[in-house]
PDB file of N, CA and C in Angstrom:
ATOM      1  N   UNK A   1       0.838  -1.184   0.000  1.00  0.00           N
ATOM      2  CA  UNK A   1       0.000   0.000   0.000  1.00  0.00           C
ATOM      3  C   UNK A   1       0.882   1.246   0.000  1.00  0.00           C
ATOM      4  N   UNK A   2       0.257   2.088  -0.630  1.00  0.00           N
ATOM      5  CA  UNK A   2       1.284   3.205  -0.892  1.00  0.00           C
ATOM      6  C   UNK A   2       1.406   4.476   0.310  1.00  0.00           C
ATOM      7  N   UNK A   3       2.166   4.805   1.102  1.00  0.00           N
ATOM      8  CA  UNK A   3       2.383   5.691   1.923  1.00  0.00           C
ATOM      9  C   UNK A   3       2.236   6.754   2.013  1.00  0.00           C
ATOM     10  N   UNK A   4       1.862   7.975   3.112  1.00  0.00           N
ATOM     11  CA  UNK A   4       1.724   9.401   2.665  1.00  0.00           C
ATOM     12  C   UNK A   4       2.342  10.049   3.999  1.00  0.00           C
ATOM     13  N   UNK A   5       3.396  11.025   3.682  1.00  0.00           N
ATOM     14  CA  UNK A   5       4.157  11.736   4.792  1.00  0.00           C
ATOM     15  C   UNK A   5       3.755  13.127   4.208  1.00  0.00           C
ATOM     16  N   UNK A   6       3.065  13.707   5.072  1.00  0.00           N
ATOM     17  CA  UNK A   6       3.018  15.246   5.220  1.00  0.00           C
ATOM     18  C   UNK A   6       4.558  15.849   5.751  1.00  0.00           C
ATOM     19  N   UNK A   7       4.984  17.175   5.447  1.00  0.00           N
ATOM     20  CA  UNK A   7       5.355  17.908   6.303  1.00  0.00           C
ATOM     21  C   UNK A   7       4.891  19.171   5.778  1.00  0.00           C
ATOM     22  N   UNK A   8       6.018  20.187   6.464  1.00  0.00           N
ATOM     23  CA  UNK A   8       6.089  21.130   6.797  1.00  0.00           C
ATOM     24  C   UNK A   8       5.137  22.248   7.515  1.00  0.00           C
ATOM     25  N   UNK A   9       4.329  21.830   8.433  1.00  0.00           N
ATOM     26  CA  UNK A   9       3.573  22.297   9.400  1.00  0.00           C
ATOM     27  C   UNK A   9       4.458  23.149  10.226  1.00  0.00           C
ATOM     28  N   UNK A  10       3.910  24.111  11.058  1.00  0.00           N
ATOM     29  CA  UNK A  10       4.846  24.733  11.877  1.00  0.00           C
ATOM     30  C   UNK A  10       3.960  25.827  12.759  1.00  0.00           C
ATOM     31  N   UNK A  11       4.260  26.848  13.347  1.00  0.00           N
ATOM     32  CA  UNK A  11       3.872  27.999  14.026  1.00  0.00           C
ATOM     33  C   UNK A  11       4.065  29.073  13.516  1.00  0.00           C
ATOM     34  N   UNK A  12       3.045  29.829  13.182  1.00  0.00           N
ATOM     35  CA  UNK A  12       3.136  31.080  12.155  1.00  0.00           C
ATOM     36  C   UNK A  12       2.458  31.853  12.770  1.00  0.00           C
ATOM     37  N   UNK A  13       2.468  33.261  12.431  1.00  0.00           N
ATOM     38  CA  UNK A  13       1.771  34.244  12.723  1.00  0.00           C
ATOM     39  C   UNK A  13       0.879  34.407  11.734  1.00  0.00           C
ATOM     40  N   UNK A  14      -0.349  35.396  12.145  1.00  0.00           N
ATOM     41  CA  UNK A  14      -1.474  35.442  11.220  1.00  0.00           C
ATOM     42  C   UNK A  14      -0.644  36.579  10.386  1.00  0.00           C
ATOM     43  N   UNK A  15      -1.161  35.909   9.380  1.00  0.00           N
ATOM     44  CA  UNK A  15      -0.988  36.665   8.167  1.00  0.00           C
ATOM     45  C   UNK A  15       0.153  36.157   7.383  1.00  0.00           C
ATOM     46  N   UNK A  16       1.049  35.181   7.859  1.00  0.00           N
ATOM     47  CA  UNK A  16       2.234  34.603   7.315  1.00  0.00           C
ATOM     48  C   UNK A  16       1.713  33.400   6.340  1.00  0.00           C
ATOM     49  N   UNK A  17       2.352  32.873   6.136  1.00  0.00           N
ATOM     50  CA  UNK A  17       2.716  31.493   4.789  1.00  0.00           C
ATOM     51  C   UNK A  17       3.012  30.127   5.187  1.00  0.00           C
ATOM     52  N   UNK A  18       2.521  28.993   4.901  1.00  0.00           N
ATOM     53  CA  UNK A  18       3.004  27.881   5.298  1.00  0.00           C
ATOM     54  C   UNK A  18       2.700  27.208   3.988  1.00  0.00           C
ATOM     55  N   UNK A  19       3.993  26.561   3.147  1.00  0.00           N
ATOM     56  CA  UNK A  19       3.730  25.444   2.559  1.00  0.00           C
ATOM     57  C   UNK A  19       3.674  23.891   3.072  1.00  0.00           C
ATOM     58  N   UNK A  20       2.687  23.586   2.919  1.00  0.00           N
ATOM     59  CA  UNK A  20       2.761  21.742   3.037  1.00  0.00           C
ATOM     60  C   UNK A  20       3.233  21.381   1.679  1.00  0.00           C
ATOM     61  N   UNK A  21       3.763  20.076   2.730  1.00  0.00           N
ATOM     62  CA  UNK A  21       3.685  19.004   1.376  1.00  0.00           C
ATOM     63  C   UNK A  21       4.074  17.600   1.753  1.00  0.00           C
ATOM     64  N   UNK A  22       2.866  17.235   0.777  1.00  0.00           N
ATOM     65  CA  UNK A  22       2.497  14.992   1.035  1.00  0.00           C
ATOM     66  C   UNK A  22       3.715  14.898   0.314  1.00  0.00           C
ATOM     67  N   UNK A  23       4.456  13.700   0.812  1.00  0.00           N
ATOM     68  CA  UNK A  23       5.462  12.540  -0.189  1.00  0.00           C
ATOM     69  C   UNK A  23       4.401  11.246  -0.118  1.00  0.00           C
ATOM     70  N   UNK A  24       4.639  10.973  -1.761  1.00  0.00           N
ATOM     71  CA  UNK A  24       3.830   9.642  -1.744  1.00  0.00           C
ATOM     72  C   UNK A  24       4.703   8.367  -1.762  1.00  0.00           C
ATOM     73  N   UNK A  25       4.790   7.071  -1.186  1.00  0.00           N
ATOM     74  CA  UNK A  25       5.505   6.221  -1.895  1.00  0.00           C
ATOM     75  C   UNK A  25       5.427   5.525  -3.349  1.00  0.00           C
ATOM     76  N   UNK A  26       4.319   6.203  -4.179  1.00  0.00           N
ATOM     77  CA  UNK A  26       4.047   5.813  -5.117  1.00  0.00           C
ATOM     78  C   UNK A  26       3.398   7.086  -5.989  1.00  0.00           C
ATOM     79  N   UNK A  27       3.329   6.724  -7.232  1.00  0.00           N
ATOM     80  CA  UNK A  27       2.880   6.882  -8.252  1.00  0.00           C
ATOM     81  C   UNK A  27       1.005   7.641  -8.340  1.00  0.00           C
ATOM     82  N   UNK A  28       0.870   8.289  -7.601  1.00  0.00           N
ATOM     83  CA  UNK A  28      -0.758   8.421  -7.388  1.00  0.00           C
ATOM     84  C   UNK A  28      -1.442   9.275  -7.430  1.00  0.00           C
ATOM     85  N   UNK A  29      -0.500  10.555  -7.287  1.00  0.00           N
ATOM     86  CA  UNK A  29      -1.207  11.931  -7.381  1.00  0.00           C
ATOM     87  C   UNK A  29      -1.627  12.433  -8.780  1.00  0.00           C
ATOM     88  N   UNK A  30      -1.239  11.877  -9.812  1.00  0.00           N
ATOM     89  CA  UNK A  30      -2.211  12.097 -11.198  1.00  0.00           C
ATOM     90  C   UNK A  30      -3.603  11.750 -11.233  1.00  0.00           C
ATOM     91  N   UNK A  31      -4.044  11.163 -10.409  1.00  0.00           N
ATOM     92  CA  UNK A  31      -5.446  10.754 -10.201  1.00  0.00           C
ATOM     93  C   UNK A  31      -6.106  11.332  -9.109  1.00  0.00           C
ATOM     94  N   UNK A  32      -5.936  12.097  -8.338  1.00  0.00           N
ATOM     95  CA  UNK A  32      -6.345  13.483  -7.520  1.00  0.00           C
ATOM     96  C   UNK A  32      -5.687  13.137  -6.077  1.00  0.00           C
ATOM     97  N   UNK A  33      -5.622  14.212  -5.461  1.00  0.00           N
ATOM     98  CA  UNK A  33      -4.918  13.828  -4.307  1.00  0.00           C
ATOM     99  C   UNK A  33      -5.769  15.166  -3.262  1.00  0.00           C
ATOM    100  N   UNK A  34      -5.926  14.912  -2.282  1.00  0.00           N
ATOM    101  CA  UNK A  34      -6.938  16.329  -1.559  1.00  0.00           C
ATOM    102  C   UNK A  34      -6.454  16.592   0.122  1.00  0.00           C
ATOM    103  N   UNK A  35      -6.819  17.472   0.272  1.00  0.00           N
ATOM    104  CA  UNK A  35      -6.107  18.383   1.839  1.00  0.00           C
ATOM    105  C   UNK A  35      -7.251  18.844   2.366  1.00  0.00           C
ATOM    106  N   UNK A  36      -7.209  17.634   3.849  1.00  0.00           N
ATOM    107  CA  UNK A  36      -8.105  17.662   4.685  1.00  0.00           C
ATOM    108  C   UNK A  36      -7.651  18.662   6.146  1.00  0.00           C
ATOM    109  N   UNK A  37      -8.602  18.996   7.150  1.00  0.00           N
ATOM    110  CA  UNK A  37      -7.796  19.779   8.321  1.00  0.00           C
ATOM    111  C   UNK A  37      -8.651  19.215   9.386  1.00  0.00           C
ATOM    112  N   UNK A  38      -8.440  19.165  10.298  1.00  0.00           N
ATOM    113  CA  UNK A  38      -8.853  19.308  11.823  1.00  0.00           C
ATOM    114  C   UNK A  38      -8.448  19.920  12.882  1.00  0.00           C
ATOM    115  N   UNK A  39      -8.899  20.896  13.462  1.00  0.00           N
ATOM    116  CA  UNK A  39      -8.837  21.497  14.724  1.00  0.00           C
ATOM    117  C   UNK A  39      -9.868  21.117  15.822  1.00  0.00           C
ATOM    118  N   UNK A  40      -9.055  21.644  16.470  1.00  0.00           N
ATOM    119  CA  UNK A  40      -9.198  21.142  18.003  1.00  0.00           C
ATOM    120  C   UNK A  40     -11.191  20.351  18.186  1.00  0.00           C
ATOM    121  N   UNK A  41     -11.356  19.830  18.794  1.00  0.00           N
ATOM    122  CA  UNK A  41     -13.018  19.444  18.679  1.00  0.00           C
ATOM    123  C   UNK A  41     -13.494  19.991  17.802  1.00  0.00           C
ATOM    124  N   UNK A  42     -13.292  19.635  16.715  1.00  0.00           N
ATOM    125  CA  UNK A  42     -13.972  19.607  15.311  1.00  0.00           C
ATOM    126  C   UNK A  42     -13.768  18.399  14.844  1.00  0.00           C
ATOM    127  N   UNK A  43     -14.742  18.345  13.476  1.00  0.00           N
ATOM    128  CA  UNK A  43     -14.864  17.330  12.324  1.00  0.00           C
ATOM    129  C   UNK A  43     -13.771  17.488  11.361  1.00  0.00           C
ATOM    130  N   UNK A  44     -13.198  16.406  10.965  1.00  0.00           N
ATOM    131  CA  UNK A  44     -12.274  17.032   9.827  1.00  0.00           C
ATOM    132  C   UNK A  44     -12.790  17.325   8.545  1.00  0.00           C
ATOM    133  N   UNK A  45     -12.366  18.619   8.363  1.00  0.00           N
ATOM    134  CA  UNK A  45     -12.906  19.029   6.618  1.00  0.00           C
ATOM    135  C   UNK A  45     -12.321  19.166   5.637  1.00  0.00           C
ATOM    136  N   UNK A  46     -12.772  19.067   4.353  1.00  0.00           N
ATOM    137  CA  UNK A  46     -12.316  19.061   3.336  1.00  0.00           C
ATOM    138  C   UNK A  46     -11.506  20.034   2.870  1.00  0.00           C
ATOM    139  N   UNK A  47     -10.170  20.990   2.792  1.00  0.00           N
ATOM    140  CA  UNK A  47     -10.288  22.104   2.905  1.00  0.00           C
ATOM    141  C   UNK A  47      -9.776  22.119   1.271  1.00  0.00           C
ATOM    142  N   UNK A  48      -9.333  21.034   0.363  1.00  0.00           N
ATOM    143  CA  UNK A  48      -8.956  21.556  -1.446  1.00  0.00           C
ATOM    144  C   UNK A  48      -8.435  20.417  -1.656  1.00  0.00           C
ATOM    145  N   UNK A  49      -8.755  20.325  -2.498  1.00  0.00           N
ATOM    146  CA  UNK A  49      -8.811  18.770  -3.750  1.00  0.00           C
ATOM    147  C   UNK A  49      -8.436  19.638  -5.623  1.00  0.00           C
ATOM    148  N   UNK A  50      -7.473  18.026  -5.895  1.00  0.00           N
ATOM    149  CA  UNK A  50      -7.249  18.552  -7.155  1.00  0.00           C
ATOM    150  C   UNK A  50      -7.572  17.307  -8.320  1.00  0.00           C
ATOM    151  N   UNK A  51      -7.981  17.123  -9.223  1.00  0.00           N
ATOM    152  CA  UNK A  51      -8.601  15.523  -9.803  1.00  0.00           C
ATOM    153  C   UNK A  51      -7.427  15.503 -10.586  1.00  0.00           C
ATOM    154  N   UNK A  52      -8.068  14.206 -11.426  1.00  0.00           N
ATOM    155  CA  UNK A  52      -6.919  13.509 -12.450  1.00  0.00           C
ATOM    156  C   UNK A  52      -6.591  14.870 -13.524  1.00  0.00           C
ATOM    157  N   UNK A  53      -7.695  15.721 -13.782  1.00  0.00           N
ATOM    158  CA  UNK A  53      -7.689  16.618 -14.663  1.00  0.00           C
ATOM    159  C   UNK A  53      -7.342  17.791 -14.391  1.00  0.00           C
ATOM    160  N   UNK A  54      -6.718  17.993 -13.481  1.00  0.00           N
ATOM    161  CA  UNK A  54      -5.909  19.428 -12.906  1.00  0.00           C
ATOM    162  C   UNK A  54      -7.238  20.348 -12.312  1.00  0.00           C
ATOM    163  N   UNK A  55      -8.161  19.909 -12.639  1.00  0.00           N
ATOM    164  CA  UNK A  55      -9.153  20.980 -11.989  1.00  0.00           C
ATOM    165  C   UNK A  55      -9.018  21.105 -10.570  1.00  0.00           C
ATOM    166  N   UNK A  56      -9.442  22.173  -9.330  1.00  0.00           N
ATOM    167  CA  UNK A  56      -9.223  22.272  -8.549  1.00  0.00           C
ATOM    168  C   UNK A  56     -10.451  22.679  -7.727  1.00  0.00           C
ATOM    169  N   UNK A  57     -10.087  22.675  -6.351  1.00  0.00           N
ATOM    170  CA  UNK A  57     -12.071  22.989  -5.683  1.00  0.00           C
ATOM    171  C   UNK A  57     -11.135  23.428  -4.048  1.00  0.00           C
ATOM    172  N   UNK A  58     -11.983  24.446  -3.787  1.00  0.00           N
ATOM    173  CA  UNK A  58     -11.464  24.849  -1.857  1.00  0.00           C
ATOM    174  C   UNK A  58     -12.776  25.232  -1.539  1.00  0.00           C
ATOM    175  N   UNK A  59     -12.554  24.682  -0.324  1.00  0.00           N
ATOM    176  CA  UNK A  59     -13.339  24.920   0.717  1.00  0.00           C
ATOM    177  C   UNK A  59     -13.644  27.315   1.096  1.00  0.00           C
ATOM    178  N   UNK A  60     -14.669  27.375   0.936  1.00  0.00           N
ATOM    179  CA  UNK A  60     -14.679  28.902   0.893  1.00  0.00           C
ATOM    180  C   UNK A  60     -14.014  29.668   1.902  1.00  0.00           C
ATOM    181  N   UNK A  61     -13.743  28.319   3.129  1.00  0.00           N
ATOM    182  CA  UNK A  61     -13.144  29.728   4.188  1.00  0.00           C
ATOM    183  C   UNK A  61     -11.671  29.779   3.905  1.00  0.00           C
ATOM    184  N   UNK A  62     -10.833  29.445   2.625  1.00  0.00           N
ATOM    185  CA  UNK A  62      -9.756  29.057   2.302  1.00  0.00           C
ATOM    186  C   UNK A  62      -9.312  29.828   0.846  1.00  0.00           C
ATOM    187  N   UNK A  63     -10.446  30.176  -0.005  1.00  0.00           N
ATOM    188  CA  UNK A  63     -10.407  30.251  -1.208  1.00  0.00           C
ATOM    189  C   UNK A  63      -9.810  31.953  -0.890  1.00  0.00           C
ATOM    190  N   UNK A  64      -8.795  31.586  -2.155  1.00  0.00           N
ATOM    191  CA  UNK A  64      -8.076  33.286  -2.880  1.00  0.00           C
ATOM    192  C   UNK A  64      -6.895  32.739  -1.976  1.00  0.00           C
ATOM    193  N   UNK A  65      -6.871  32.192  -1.012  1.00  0.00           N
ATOM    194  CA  UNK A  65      -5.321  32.368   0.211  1.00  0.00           C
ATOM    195  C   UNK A  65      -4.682  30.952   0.047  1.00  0.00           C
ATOM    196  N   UNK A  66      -5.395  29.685  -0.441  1.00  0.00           N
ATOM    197  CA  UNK A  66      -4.744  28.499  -0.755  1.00  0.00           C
ATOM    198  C   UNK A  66      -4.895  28.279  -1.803  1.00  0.00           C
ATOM    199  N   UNK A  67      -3.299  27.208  -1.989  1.00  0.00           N
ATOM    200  CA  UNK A  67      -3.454  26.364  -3.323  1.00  0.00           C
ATOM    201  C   UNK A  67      -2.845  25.298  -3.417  1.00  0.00           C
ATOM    202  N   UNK A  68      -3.639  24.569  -3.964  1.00  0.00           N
ATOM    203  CA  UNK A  68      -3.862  23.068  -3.964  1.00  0.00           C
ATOM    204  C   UNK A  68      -2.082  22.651  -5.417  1.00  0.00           C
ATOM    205  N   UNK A  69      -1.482  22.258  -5.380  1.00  0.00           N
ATOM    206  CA  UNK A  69      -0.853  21.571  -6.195  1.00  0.00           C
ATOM    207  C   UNK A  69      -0.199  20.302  -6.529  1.00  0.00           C
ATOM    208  N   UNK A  70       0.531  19.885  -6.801  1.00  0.00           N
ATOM    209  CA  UNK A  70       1.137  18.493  -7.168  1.00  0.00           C
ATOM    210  C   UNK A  70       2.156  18.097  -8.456  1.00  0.00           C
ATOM    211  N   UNK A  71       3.667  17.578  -8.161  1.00  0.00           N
ATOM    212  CA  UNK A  71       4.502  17.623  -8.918  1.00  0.00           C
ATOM    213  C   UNK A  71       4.609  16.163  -8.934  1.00  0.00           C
ATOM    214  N   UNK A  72       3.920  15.554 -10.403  1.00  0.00           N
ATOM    215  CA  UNK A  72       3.870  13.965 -10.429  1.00  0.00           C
ATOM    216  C   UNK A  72       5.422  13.496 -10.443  1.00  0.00           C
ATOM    217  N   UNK A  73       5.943  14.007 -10.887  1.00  0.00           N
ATOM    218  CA  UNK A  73       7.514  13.548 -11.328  1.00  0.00           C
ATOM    219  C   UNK A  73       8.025  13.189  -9.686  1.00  0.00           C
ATOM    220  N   UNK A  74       7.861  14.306  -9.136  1.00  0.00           N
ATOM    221  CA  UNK A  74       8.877  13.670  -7.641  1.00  0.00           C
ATOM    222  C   UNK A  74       7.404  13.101  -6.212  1.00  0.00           C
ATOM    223  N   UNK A  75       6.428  12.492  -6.880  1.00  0.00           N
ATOM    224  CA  UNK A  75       5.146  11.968  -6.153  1.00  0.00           C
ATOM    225  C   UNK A  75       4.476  12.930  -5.100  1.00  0.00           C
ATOM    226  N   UNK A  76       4.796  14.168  -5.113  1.00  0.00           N
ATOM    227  CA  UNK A  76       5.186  15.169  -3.931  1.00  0.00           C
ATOM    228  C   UNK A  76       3.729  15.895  -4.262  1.00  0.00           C
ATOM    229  N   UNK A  77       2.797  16.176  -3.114  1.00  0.00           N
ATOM    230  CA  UNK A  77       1.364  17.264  -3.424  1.00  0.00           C
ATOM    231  C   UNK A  77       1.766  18.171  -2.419  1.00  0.00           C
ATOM    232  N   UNK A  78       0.895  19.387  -2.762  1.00  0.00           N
ATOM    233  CA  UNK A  78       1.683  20.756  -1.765  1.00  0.00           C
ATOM    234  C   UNK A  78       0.319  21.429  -1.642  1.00  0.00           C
ATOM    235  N   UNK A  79       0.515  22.135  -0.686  1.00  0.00           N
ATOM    236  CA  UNK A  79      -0.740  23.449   0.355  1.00  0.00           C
ATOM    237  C   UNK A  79      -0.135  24.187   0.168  1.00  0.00           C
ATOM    238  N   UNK A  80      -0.258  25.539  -0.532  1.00  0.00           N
ATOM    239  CA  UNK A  80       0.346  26.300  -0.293  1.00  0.00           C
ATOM    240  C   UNK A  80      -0.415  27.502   0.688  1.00  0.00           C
ATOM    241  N   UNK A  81      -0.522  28.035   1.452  1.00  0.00           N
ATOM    242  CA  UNK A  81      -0.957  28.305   2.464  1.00  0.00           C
ATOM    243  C   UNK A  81      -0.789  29.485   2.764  1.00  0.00           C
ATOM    244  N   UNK A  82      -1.414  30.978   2.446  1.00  0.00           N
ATOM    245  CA  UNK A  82      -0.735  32.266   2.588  1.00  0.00           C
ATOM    246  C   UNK A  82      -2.195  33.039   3.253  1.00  0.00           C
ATOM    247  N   UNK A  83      -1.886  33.902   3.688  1.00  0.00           N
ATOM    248  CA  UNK A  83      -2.675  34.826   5.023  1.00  0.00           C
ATOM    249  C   UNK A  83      -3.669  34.311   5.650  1.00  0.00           C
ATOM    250  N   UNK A  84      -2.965  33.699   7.017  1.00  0.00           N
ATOM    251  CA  UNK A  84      -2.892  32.916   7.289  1.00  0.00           C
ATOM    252  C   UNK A  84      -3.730  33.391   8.249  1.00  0.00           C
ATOM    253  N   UNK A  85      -5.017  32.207   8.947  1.00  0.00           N
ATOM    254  CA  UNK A  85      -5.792  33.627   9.797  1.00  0.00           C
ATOM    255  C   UNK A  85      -5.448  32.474  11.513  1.00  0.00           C
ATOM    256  N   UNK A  86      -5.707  32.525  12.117  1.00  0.00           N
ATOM    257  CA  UNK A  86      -6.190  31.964  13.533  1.00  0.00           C
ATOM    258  C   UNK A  86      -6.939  31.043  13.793  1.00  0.00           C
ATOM    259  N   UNK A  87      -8.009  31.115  12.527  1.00  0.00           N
ATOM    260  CA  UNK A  87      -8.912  29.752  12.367  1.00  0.00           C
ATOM    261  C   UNK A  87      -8.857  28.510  11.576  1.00  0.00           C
ATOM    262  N   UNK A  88      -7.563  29.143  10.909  1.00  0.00           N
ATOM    263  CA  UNK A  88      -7.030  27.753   9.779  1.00  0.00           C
ATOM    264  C   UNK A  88      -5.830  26.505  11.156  1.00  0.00           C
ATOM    265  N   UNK A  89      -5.820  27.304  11.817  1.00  0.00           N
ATOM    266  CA  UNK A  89      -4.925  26.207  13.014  1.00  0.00           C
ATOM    267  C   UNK A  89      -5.848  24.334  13.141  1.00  0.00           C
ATOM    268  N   UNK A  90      -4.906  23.580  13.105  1.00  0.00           N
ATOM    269  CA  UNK A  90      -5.685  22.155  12.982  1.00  0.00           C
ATOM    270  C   UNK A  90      -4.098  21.349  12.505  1.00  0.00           C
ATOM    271  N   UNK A  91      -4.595  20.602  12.603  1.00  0.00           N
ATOM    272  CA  UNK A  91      -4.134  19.044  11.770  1.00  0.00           C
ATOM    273  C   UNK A  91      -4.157  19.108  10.807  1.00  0.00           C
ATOM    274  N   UNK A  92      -3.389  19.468   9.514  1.00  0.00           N
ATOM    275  CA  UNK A  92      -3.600  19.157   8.481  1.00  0.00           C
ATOM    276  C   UNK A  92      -3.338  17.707   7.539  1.00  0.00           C
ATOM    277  N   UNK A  93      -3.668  16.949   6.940  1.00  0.00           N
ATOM    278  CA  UNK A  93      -3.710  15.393   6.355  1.00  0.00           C
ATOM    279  C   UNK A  93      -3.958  15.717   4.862  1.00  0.00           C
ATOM    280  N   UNK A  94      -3.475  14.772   4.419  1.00  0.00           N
ATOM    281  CA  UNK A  94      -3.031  14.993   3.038  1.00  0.00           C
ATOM    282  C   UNK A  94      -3.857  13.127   2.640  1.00  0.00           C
ATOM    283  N   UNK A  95      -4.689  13.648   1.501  1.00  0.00           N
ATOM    284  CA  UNK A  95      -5.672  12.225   1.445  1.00  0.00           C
ATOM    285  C   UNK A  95      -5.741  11.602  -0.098  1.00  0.00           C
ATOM    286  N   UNK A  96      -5.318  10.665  -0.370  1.00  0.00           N
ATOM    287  CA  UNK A  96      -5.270  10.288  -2.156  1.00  0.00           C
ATOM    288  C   UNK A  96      -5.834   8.740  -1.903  1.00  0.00           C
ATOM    289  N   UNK A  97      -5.885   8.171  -3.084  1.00  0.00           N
ATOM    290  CA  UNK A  97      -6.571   6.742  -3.606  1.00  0.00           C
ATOM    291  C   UNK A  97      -5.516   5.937  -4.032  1.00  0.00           C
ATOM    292  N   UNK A  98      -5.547   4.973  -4.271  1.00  0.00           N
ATOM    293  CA  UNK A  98      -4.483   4.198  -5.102  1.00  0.00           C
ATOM    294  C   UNK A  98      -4.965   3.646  -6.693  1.00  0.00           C
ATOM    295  N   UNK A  99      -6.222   4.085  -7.182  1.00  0.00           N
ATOM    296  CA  UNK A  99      -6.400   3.984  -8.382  1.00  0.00           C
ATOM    297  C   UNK A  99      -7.465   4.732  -8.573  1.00  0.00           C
ATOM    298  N   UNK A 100      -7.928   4.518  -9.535  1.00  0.00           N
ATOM    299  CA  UNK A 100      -9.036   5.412 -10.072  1.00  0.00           C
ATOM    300  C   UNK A 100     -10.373   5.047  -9.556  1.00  0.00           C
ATOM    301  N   UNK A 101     -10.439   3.288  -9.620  1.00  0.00           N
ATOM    302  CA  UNK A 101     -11.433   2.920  -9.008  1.00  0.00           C
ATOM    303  C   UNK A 101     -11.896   3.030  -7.932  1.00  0.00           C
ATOM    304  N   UNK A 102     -10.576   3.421  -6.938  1.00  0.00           N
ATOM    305  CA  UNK A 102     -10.928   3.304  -5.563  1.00  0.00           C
ATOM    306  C   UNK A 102     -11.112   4.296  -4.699  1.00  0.00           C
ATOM    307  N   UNK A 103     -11.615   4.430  -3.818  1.00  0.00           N
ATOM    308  CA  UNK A 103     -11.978   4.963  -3.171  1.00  0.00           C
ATOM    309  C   UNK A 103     -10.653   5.912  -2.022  1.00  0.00           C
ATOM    310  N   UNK A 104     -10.865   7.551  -1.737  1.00  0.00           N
ATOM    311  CA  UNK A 104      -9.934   8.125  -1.268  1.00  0.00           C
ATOM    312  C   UNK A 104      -9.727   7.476   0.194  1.00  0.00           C
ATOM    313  N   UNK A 105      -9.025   6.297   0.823  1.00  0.00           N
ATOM    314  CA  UNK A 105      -8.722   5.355   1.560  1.00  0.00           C
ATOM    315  C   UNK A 105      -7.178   6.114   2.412  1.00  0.00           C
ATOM    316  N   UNK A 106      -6.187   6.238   1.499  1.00  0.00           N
ATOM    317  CA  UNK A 106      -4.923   6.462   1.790  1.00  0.00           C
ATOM    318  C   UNK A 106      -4.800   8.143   2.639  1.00  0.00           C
ATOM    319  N   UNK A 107      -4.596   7.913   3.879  1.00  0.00           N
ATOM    320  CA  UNK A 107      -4.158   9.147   4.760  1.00  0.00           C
ATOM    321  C   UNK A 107      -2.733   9.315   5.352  1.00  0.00           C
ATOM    322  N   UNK A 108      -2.076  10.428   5.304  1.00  0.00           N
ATOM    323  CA  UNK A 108      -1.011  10.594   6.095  1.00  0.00           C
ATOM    324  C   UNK A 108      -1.138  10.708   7.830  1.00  0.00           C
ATOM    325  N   UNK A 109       0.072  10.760   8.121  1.00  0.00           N
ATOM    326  CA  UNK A 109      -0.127  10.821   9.526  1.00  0.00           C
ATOM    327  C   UNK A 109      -0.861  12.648  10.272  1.00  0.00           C
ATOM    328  N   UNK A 110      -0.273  13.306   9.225  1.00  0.00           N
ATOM    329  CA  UNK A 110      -1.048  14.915   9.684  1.00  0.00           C
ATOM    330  C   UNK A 110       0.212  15.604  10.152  1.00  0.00           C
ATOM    331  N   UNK A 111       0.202  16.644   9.811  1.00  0.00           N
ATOM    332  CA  UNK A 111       0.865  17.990  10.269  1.00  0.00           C
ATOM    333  C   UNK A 111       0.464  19.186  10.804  1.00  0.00           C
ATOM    334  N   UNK A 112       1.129  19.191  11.961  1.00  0.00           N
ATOM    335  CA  UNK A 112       0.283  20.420  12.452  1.00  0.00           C
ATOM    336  C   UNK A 112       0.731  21.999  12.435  1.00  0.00           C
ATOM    337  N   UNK A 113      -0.896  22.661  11.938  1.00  0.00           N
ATOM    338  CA  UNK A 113      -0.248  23.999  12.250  1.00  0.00           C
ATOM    339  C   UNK A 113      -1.196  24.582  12.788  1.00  0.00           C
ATOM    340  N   UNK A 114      -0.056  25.921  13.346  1.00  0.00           N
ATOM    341  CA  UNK A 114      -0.899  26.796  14.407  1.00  0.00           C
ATOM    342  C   UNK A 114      -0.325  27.925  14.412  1.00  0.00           C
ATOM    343  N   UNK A 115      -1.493  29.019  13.744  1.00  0.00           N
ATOM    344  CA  UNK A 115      -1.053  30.397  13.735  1.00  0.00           C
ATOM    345  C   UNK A 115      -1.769  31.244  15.116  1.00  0.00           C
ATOM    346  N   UNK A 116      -1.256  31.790  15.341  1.00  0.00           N
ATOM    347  CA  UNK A 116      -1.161  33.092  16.138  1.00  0.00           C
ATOM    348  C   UNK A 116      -1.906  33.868  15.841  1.00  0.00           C
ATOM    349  N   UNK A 117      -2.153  34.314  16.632  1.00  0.00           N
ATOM    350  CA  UNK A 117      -3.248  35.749  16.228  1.00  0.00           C
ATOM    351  C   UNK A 117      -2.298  37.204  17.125  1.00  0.00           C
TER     352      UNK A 117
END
């Protein structure tokens, strides 16, 4: 089964920048790969997904300030993450499939970030 390591989570101030980014052990992010979050007693949500077809989708409390990407060559998907507010703080998880057929199954362990206000 194919693996997923998030990093680059960290402690930021509002209004600063954080890129993530999934390593896959495989071959998988051409077929969509998506960035989930959780904070503290909450549900985890969907916060941007990208499909086999480059199209892209965010969650509205996210949209204009994130972006969803993915460099198939080195298996690597990225958050890019800019003004940054107080309420984006959570767990972030990085979530893909292992084929087309299947179902988004494959989760990383999560990275956390937490901005400042």
């Amino acid at each position: 089964q194919v693996q997923l390591v998030e990093s680059g989570g960290g402690l930021v101030q509002a209004g600063g920048s954080l890129r993530l980014s999934c390593a896959a052990s495989g071959s998988i992010f051409s077929i969509g790969v998506r960035w989930y979050r959780q904070a503290p007693g909450q549900q985890r949500e969907l916060v941007a997904s990208i499909t086999s077809s480059g199209s892209t989708d965010y969650a509205d409390s996210v949209k204009g300030r994130f972006t969803i990407s993915r460099d198939n060559a080195r298996n690597t998907a990225y958050l890019q993450m800019n003004s940054l507010k107080s309420e984006d703080t959570g767990v972030y998880y990085c979530n893909a499939r292992q084929a087309v057929w299947s179902e988004y199954i494959l989760w990383g362990q999560g990275t956390q970030v937490t901005v400042s206000s």
